[in-house]
C-alpha atoms as a PDB file:
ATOM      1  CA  UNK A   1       0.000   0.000   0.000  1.00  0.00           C
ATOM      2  CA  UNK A   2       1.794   3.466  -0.952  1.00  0.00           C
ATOM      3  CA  UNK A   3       1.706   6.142   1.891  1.00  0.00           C
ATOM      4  CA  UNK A   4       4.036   8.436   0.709  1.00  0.00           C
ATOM      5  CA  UNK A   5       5.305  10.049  -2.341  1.00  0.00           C
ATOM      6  CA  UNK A   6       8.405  11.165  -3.388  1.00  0.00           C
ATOM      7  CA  UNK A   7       9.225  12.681  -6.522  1.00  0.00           C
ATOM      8  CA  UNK A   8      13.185  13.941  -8.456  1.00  0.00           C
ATOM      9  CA  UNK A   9      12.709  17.323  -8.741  1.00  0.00           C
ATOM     10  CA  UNK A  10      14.596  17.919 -12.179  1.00  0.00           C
ATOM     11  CA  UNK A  11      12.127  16.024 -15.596  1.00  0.00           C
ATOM     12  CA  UNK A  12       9.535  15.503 -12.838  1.00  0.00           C
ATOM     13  CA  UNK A  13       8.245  18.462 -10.846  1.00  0.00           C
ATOM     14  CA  UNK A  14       9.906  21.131 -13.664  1.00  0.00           C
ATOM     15  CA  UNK A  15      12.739  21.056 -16.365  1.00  0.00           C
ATOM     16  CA  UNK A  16      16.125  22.375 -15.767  1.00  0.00           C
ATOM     17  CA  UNK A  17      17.891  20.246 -18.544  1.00  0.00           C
ATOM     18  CA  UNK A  18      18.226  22.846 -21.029  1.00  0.00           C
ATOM     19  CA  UNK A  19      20.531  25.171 -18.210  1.00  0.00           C
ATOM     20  CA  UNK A  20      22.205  22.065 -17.467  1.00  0.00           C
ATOM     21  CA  UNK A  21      23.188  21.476 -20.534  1.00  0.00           C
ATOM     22  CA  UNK A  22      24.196  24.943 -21.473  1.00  0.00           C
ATOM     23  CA  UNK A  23      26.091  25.319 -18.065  1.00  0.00           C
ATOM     24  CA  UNK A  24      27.528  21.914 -19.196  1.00  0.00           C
ATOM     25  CA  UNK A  25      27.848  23.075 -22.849  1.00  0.00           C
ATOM     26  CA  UNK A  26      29.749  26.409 -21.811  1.00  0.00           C
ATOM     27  CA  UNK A  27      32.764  25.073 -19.379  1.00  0.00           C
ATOM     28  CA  UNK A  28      33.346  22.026 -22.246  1.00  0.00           C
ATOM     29  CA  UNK A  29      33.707  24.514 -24.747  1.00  0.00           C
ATOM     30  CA  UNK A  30      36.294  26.562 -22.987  1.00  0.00           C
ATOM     31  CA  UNK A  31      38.341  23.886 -22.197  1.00  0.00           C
ATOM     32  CA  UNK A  32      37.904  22.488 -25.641  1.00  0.00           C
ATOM     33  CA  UNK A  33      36.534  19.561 -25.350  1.00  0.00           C
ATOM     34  CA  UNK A  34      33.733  17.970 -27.706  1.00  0.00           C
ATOM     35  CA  UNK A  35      30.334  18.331 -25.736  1.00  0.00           C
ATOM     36  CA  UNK A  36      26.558  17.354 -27.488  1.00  0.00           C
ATOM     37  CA  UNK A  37      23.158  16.547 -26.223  1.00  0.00           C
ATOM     38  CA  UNK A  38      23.836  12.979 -26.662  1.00  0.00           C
ATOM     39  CA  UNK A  39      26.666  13.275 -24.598  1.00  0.00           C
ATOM     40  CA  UNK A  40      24.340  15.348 -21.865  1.00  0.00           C
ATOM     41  CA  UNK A  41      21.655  12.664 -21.937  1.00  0.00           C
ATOM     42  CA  UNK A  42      24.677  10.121 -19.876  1.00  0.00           C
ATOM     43  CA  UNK A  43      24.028  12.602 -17.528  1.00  0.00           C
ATOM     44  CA  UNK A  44      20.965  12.487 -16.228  1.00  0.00           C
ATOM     45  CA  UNK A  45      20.378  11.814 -12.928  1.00  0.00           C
ATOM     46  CA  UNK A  46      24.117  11.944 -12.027  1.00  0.00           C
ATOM     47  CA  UNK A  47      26.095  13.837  -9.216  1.00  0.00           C
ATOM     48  CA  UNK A  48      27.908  17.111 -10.190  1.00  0.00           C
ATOM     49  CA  UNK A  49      31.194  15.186  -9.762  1.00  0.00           C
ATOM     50  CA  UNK A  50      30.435  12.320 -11.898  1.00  0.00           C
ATOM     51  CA  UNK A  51      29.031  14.256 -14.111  1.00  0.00           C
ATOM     52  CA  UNK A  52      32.008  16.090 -14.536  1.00  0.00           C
ATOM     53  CA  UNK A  53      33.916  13.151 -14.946  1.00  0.00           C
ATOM     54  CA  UNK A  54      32.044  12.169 -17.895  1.00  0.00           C
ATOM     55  CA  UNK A  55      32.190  15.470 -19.700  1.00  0.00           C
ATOM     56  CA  UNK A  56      35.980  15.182 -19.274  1.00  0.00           C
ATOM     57  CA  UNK A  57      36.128  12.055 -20.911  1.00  0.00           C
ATOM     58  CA  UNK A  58      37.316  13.345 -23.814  1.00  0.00           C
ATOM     59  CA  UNK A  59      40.193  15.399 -22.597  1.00  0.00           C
ATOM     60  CA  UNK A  60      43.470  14.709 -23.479  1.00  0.00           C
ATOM     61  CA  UNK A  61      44.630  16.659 -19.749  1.00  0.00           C
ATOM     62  CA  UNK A  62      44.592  14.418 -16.534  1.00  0.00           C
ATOM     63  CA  UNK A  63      42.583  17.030 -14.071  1.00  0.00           C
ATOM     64  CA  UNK A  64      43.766  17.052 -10.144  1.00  0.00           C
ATOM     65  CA  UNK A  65      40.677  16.929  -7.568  1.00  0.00           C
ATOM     66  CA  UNK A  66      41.710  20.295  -6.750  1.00  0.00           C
ATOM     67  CA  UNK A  67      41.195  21.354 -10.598  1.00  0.00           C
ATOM     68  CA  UNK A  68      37.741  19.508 -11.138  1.00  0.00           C
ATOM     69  CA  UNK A  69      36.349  20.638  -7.902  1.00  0.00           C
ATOM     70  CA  UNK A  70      37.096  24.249  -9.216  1.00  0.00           C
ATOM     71  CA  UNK A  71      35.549  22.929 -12.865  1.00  0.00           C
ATOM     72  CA  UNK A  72      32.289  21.845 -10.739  1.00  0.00           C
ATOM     73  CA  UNK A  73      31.725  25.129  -9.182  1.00  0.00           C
ATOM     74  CA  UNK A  74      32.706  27.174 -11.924  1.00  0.00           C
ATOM     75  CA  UNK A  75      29.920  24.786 -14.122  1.00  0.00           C
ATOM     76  CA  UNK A  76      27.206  25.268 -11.455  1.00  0.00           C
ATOM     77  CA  UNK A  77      28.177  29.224 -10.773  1.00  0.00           C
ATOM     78  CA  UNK A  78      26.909  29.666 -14.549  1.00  0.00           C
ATOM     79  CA  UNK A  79      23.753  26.948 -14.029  1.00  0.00           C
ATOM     80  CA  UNK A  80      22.688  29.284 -10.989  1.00  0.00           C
ATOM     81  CA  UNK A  81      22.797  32.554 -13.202  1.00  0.00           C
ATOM     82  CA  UNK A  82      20.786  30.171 -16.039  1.00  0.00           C
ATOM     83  CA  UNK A  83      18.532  29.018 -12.741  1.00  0.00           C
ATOM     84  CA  UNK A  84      17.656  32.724 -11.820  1.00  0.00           C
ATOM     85  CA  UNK A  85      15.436  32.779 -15.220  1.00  0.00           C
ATOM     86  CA  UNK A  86      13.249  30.080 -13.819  1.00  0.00           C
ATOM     87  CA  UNK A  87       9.611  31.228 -12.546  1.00  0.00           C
ATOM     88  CA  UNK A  88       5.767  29.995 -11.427  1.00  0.00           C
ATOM     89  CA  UNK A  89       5.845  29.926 -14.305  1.00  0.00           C
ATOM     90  CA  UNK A  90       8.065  26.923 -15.055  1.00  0.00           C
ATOM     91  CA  UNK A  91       5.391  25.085 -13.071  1.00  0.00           C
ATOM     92  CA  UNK A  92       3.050  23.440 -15.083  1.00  0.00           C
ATOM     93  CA  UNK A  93      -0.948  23.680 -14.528  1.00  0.00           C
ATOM     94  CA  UNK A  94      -0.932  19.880 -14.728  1.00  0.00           C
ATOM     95  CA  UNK A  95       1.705  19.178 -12.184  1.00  0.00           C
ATOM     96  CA  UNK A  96       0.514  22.057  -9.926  1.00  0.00           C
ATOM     97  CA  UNK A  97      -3.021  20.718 -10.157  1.00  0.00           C
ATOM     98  CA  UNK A  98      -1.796  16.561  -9.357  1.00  0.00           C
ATOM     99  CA  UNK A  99      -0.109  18.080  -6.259  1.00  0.00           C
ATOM    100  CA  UNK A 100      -2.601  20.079  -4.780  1.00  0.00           C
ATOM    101  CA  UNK A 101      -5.074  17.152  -5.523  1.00  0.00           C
ATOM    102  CA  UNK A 102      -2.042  14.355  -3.692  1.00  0.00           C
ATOM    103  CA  UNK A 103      -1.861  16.784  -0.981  1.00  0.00           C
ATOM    104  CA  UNK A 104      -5.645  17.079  -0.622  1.00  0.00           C
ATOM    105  CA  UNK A 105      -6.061  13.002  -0.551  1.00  0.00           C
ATOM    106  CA  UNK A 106      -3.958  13.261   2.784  1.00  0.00           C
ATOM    107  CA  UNK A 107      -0.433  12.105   0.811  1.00  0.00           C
ATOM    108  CA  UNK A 108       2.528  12.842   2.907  1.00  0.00           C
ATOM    109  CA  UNK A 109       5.270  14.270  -0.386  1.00  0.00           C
ATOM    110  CA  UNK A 110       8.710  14.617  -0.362  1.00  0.00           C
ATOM    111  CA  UNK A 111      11.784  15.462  -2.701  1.00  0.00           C
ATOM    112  CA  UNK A 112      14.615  13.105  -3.861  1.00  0.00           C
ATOM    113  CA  UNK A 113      17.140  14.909  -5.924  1.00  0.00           C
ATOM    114  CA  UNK A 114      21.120  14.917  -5.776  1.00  0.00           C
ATOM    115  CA  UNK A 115      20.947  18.529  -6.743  1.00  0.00           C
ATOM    116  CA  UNK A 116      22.183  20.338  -4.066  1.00  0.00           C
ATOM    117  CA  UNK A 117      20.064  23.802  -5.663  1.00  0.00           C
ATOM    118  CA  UNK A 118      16.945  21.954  -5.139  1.00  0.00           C
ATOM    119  CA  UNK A 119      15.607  24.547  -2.421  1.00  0.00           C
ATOM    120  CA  UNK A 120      16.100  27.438  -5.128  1.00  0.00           C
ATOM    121  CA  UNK A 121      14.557  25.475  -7.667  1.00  0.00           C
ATOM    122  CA  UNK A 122      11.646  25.274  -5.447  1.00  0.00           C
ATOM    123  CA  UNK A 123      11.507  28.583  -4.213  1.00  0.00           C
ATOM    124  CA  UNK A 124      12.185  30.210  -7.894  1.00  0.00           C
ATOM    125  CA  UNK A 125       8.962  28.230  -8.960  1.00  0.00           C
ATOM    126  CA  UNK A 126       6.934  28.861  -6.204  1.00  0.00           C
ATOM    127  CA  UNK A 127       7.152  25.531  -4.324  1.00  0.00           C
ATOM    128  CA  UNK A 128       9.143  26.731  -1.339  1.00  0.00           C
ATOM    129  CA  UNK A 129       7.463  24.983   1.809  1.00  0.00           C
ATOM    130  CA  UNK A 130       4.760  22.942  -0.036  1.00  0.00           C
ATOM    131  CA  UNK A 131       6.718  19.244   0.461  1.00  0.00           C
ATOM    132  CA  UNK A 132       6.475  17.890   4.083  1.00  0.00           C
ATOM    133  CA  UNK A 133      10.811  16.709   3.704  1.00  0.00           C
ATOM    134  CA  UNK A 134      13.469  17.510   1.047  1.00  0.00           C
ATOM    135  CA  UNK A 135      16.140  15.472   0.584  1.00  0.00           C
ATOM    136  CA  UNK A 136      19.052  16.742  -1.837  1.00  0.00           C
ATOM    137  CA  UNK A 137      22.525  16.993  -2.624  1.00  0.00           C
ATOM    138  CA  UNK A 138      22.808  18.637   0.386  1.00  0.00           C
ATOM    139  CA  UNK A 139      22.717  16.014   2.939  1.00  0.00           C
ATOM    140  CA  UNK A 140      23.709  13.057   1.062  1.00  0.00           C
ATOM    141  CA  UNK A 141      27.166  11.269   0.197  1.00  0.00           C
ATOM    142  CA  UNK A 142      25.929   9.065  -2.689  1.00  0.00           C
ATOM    143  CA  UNK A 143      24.295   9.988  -5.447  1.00  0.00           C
ATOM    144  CA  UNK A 144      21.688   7.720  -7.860  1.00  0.00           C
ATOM    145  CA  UNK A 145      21.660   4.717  -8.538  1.00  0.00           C
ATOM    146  CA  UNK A 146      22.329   4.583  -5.233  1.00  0.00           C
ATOM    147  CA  UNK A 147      19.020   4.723  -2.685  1.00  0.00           C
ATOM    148  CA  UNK A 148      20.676   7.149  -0.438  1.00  0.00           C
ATOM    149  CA  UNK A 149      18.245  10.373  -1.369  1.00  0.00           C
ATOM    150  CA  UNK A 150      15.014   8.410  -1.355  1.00  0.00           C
ATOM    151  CA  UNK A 151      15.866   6.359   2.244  1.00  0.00           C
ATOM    152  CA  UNK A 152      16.604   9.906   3.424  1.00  0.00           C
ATOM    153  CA  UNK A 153      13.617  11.384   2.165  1.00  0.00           C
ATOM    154  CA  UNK A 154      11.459   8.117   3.704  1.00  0.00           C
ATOM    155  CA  UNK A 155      13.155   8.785   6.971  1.00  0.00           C
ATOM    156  CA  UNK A 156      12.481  12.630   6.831  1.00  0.00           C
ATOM    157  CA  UNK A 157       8.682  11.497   6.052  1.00  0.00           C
ATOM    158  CA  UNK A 158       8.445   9.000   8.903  1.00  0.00           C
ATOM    159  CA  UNK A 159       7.742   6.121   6.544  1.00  0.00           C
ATOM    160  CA  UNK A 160       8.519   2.963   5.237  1.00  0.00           C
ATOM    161  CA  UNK A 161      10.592   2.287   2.276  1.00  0.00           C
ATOM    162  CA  UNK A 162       8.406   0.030   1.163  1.00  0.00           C
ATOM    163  CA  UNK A 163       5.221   2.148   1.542  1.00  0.00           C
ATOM    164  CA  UNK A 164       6.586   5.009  -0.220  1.00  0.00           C
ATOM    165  CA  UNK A 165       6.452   5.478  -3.855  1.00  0.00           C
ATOM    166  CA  UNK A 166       9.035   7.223  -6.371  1.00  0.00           C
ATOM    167  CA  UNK A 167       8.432   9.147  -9.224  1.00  0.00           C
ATOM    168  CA  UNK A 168      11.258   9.575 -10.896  1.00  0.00           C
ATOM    169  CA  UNK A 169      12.359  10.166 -15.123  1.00  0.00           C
ATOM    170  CA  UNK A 170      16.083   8.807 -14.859  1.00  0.00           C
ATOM    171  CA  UNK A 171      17.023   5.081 -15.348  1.00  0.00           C
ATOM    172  CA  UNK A 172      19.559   5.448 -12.278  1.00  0.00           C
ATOM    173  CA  UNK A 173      16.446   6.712 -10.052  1.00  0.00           C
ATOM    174  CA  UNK A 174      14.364   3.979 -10.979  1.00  0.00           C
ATOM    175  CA  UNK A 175      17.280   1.715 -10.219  1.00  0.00           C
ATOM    176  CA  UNK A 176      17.872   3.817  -6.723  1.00  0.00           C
ATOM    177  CA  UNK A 177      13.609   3.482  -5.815  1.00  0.00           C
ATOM    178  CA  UNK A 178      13.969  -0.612  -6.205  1.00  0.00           C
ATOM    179  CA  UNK A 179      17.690  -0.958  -4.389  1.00  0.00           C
ATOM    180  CA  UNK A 180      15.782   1.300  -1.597  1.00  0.00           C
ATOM    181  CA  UNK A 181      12.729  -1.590  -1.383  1.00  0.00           C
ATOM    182  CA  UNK A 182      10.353   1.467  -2.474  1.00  0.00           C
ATOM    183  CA  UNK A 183       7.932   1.074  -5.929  1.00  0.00           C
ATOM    184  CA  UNK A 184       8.905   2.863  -8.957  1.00  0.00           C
ATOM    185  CA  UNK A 185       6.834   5.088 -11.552  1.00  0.00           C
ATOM    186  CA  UNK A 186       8.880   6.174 -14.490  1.00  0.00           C
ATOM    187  CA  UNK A 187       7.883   9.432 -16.052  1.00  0.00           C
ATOM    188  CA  UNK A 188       9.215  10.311 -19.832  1.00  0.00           C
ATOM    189  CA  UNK A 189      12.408   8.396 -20.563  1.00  0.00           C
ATOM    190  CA  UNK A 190      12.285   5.753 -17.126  1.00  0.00           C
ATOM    191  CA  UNK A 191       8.824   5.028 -18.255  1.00  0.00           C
ATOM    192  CA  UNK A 192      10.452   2.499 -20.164  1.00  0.00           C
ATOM    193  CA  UNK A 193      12.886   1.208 -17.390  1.00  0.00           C
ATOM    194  CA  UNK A 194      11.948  -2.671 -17.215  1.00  0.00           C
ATOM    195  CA  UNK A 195      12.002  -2.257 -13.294  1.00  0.00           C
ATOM    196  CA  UNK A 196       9.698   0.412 -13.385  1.00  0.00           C
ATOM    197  CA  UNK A 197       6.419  -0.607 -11.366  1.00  0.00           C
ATOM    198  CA  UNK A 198       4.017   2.314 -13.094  1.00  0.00           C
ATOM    199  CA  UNK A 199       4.671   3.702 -16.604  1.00  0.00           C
ATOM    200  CA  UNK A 200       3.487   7.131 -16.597  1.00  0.00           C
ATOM    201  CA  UNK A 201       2.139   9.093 -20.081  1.00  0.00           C
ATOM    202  CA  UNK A 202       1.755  12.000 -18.144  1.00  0.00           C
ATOM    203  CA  UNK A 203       2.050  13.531 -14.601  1.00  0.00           C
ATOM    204  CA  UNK A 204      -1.390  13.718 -14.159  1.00  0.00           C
ATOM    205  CA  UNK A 205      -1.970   9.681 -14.485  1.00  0.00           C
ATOM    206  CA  UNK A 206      -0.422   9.406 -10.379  1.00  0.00           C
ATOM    207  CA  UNK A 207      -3.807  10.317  -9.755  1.00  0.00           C
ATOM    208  CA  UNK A 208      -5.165   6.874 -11.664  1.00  0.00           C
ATOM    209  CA  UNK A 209      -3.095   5.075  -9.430  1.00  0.00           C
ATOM    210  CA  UNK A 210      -2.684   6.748  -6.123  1.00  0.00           C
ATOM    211  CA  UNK A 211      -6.767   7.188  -5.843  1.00  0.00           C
END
Protein backbone atom coordinates (compact mmCIF):
# COMPACT_ATOMS: atom_id res chain seq x y z
CA UNK A 1 0.00 0.00 0.00
CA UNK A 2 1.79 3.47 -0.95
CA UNK A 3 1.71 6.14 1.89
CA UNK A 4 4.04 8.44 0.71
CA UNK A 5 5.30 10.05 -2.34
CA UNK A 6 8.40 11.17 -3.39
CA UNK A 7 9.23 12.68 -6.52
CA UNK A 8 13.19 13.94 -8.46
CA UNK A 9 12.71 17.32 -8.74
CA UNK A 10 14.60 17.92 -12.18
CA UNK A 11 12.13 16.02 -15.60
CA UNK A 12 9.53 15.50 -12.84
CA UNK A 13 8.25 18.46 -10.85
CA UNK A 14 9.91 21.13 -13.66
CA UNK A 15 12.74 21.06 -16.36
CA UNK A 16 16.12 22.38 -15.77
CA UNK A 17 17.89 20.25 -18.54
CA UNK A 18 18.23 22.85 -21.03
CA UNK A 19 20.53 25.17 -18.21
CA UNK A 20 22.21 22.06 -17.47
CA UNK A 21 23.19 21.48 -20.53
CA UNK A 22 24.20 24.94 -21.47
CA UNK A 23 26.09 25.32 -18.07
CA UNK A 24 27.53 21.91 -19.20
CA UNK A 25 27.85 23.07 -22.85
CA UNK A 26 29.75 26.41 -21.81
CA UNK A 27 32.76 25.07 -19.38
CA UNK A 28 33.35 22.03 -22.25
CA UNK A 29 33.71 24.51 -24.75
CA UNK A 30 36.29 26.56 -22.99
CA UNK A 31 38.34 23.89 -22.20
CA UNK A 32 37.90 22.49 -25.64
CA UNK A 33 36.53 19.56 -25.35
CA UNK A 34 33.73 17.97 -27.71
CA UNK A 35 30.33 18.33 -25.74
CA UNK A 36 26.56 17.35 -27.49
CA UNK A 37 23.16 16.55 -26.22
CA UNK A 38 23.84 12.98 -26.66
CA UNK A 39 26.67 13.27 -24.60
CA UNK A 40 24.34 15.35 -21.86
CA UNK A 41 21.66 12.66 -21.94
CA UNK A 42 24.68 10.12 -19.88
CA UNK A 43 24.03 12.60 -17.53
CA UNK A 44 20.97 12.49 -16.23
CA UNK A 45 20.38 11.81 -12.93
CA UNK A 46 24.12 11.94 -12.03
CA UNK A 47 26.09 13.84 -9.22
CA UNK A 48 27.91 17.11 -10.19
CA UNK A 49 31.19 15.19 -9.76
CA UNK A 50 30.44 12.32 -11.90
CA UNK A 51 29.03 14.26 -14.11
CA UNK A 52 32.01 16.09 -14.54
CA UNK A 53 33.92 13.15 -14.95
CA UNK A 54 32.04 12.17 -17.89
CA UNK A 55 32.19 15.47 -19.70
CA UNK A 56 35.98 15.18 -19.27
CA UNK A 57 36.13 12.06 -20.91
CA UNK A 58 37.32 13.35 -23.81
CA UNK A 59 40.19 15.40 -22.60
CA UNK A 60 43.47 14.71 -23.48
CA UNK A 61 44.63 16.66 -19.75
CA UNK A 62 44.59 14.42 -16.53
CA UNK A 63 42.58 17.03 -14.07
CA UNK A 64 43.77 17.05 -10.14
CA UNK A 65 40.68 16.93 -7.57
CA UNK A 66 41.71 20.30 -6.75
CA UNK A 67 41.20 21.35 -10.60
CA UNK A 68 37.74 19.51 -11.14
CA UNK A 69 36.35 20.64 -7.90
CA UNK A 70 37.10 24.25 -9.22
CA UNK A 71 35.55 22.93 -12.86
CA UNK A 72 32.29 21.85 -10.74
CA UNK A 73 31.73 25.13 -9.18
CA UNK A 74 32.71 27.17 -11.92
CA UNK A 75 29.92 24.79 -14.12
CA UNK A 76 27.21 25.27 -11.45
CA UNK A 77 28.18 29.22 -10.77
CA UNK A 78 26.91 29.67 -14.55
CA UNK A 79 23.75 26.95 -14.03
CA UNK A 80 22.69 29.28 -10.99
CA UNK A 81 22.80 32.55 -13.20
CA UNK A 82 20.79 30.17 -16.04
CA UNK A 83 18.53 29.02 -12.74
CA UNK A 84 17.66 32.72 -11.82
CA UNK A 85 15.44 32.78 -15.22
CA UNK A 86 13.25 30.08 -13.82
CA UNK A 87 9.61 31.23 -12.55
CA UNK A 88 5.77 30.00 -11.43
CA UNK A 89 5.84 29.93 -14.30
CA UNK A 90 8.07 26.92 -15.05
CA UNK A 91 5.39 25.08 -13.07
CA UNK A 92 3.05 23.44 -15.08
CA UNK A 93 -0.95 23.68 -14.53
CA UNK A 94 -0.93 19.88 -14.73
CA UNK A 95 1.70 19.18 -12.18
CA UNK A 96 0.51 22.06 -9.93
CA UNK A 97 -3.02 20.72 -10.16
CA UNK A 98 -1.80 16.56 -9.36
CA UNK A 99 -0.11 18.08 -6.26
CA UNK A 100 -2.60 20.08 -4.78
CA UNK A 101 -5.07 17.15 -5.52
CA UNK A 102 -2.04 14.36 -3.69
CA UNK A 103 -1.86 16.78 -0.98
CA UNK A 104 -5.64 17.08 -0.62
CA UNK A 105 -6.06 13.00 -0.55
CA UNK A 106 -3.96 13.26 2.78
CA UNK A 107 -0.43 12.11 0.81
CA UNK A 108 2.53 12.84 2.91
CA UNK A 109 5.27 14.27 -0.39
CA UNK A 110 8.71 14.62 -0.36
CA UNK A 111 11.78 15.46 -2.70
CA UNK A 112 14.62 13.11 -3.86
CA UNK A 113 17.14 14.91 -5.92
CA UNK A 114 21.12 14.92 -5.78
CA UNK A 115 20.95 18.53 -6.74
CA UNK A 116 22.18 20.34 -4.07
CA UNK A 117 20.06 23.80 -5.66
CA UNK A 118 16.94 21.95 -5.14
CA UNK A 119 15.61 24.55 -2.42
CA UNK A 120 16.10 27.44 -5.13
CA UNK A 121 14.56 25.48 -7.67
CA UNK A 122 11.65 25.27 -5.45
CA UNK A 123 11.51 28.58 -4.21
CA UNK A 124 12.19 30.21 -7.89
CA UNK A 125 8.96 28.23 -8.96
CA UNK A 126 6.93 28.86 -6.20
CA UNK A 127 7.15 25.53 -4.32
CA UNK A 128 9.14 26.73 -1.34
CA UNK A 129 7.46 24.98 1.81
CA UNK A 130 4.76 22.94 -0.04
CA UNK A 131 6.72 19.24 0.46
CA UNK A 132 6.48 17.89 4.08
CA UNK A 133 10.81 16.71 3.70
CA UNK A 134 13.47 17.51 1.05
CA UNK A 135 16.14 15.47 0.58
CA UNK A 136 19.05 16.74 -1.84
CA UNK A 137 22.52 16.99 -2.62
CA UNK A 138 22.81 18.64 0.39
CA UNK A 139 22.72 16.01 2.94
CA UNK A 140 23.71 13.06 1.06
CA UNK A 141 27.17 11.27 0.20
CA UNK A 142 25.93 9.07 -2.69
CA UNK A 143 24.30 9.99 -5.45
CA UNK A 144 21.69 7.72 -7.86
CA UNK A 145 21.66 4.72 -8.54
CA UNK A 146 22.33 4.58 -5.23
CA UNK A 147 19.02 4.72 -2.69
CA UNK A 148 20.68 7.15 -0.44
CA UNK A 149 18.25 10.37 -1.37
CA UNK A 150 15.01 8.41 -1.36
CA UNK A 151 15.87 6.36 2.24
CA UNK A 152 16.60 9.91 3.42
CA UNK A 153 13.62 11.38 2.16
CA UNK A 154 11.46 8.12 3.70
CA UNK A 155 13.16 8.78 6.97
CA UNK A 156 12.48 12.63 6.83
CA UNK A 157 8.68 11.50 6.05
CA UNK A 158 8.45 9.00 8.90
CA UNK A 159 7.74 6.12 6.54
CA UNK A 160 8.52 2.96 5.24
CA UNK A 161 10.59 2.29 2.28
CA UNK A 162 8.41 0.03 1.16
CA UNK A 163 5.22 2.15 1.54
CA UNK A 164 6.59 5.01 -0.22
CA UNK A 165 6.45 5.48 -3.86
CA UNK A 166 9.03 7.22 -6.37
CA UNK A 167 8.43 9.15 -9.22
CA UNK A 168 11.26 9.58 -10.90
CA UNK A 169 12.36 10.17 -15.12
CA UNK A 170 16.08 8.81 -14.86
CA UNK A 171 17.02 5.08 -15.35
CA UNK A 172 19.56 5.45 -12.28
CA UNK A 173 16.45 6.71 -10.05
CA UNK A 174 14.36 3.98 -10.98
CA UNK A 175 17.28 1.71 -10.22
CA UNK A 176 17.87 3.82 -6.72
CA UNK A 177 13.61 3.48 -5.81
CA UNK A 178 13.97 -0.61 -6.21
CA UNK A 179 17.69 -0.96 -4.39
CA UNK A 180 15.78 1.30 -1.60
CA UNK A 181 12.73 -1.59 -1.38
CA UNK A 182 10.35 1.47 -2.47
CA UNK A 183 7.93 1.07 -5.93
CA UNK A 184 8.91 2.86 -8.96
CA UNK A 185 6.83 5.09 -11.55
CA UNK A 186 8.88 6.17 -14.49
CA UNK A 187 7.88 9.43 -16.05
CA UNK A 188 9.21 10.31 -19.83
CA UNK A 189 12.41 8.40 -20.56
CA UNK A 190 12.28 5.75 -17.13
CA UNK A 191 8.82 5.03 -18.25
CA UNK A 192 10.45 2.50 -20.16
CA UNK A 193 12.89 1.21 -17.39
CA UNK A 194 11.95 -2.67 -17.22
CA UNK A 195 12.00 -2.26 -13.29
CA UNK A 196 9.70 0.41 -13.39
CA UNK A 197 6.42 -0.61 -11.37
CA UNK A 198 4.02 2.31 -13.09
CA UNK A 199 4.67 3.70 -16.60
CA UNK A 200 3.49 7.13 -16.60
CA UNK A 201 2.14 9.09 -20.08
CA UNK A 202 1.75 12.00 -18.14
CA UNK A 203 2.05 13.53 -14.60
CA UNK A 204 -1.39 13.72 -14.16
CA UNK A 205 -1.97 9.68 -14.49
CA UNK A 206 -0.42 9.41 -10.38
CA UNK A 207 -3.81 10.32 -9.75
CA UNK A 208 -5.16 6.87 -11.66
CA UNK A 209 -3.10 5.08 -9.43
CA UNK A 210 -2.68 6.75 -6.12
CA UNK A 211 -6.77 7.19 -5.84
Amino acid sequence: MIKAVIFDLDGVICSTDEFHYEAWKTLADRLGIYFDRKINERLRGVSRMDSLDIVLERSDKAYTPEEKLELATEKNECYKKLLMKMSPADLSDEVRETLLALREKGYPMAIGSSSKNTKQILKNIGLEGFFNAVSDGTNISRSKPDPEVFLCAAEYLGQKPCDCLVVEDADAGIIAAKRGGMSAAGIGPAAEHPEADYRLDSFSKLKEILF
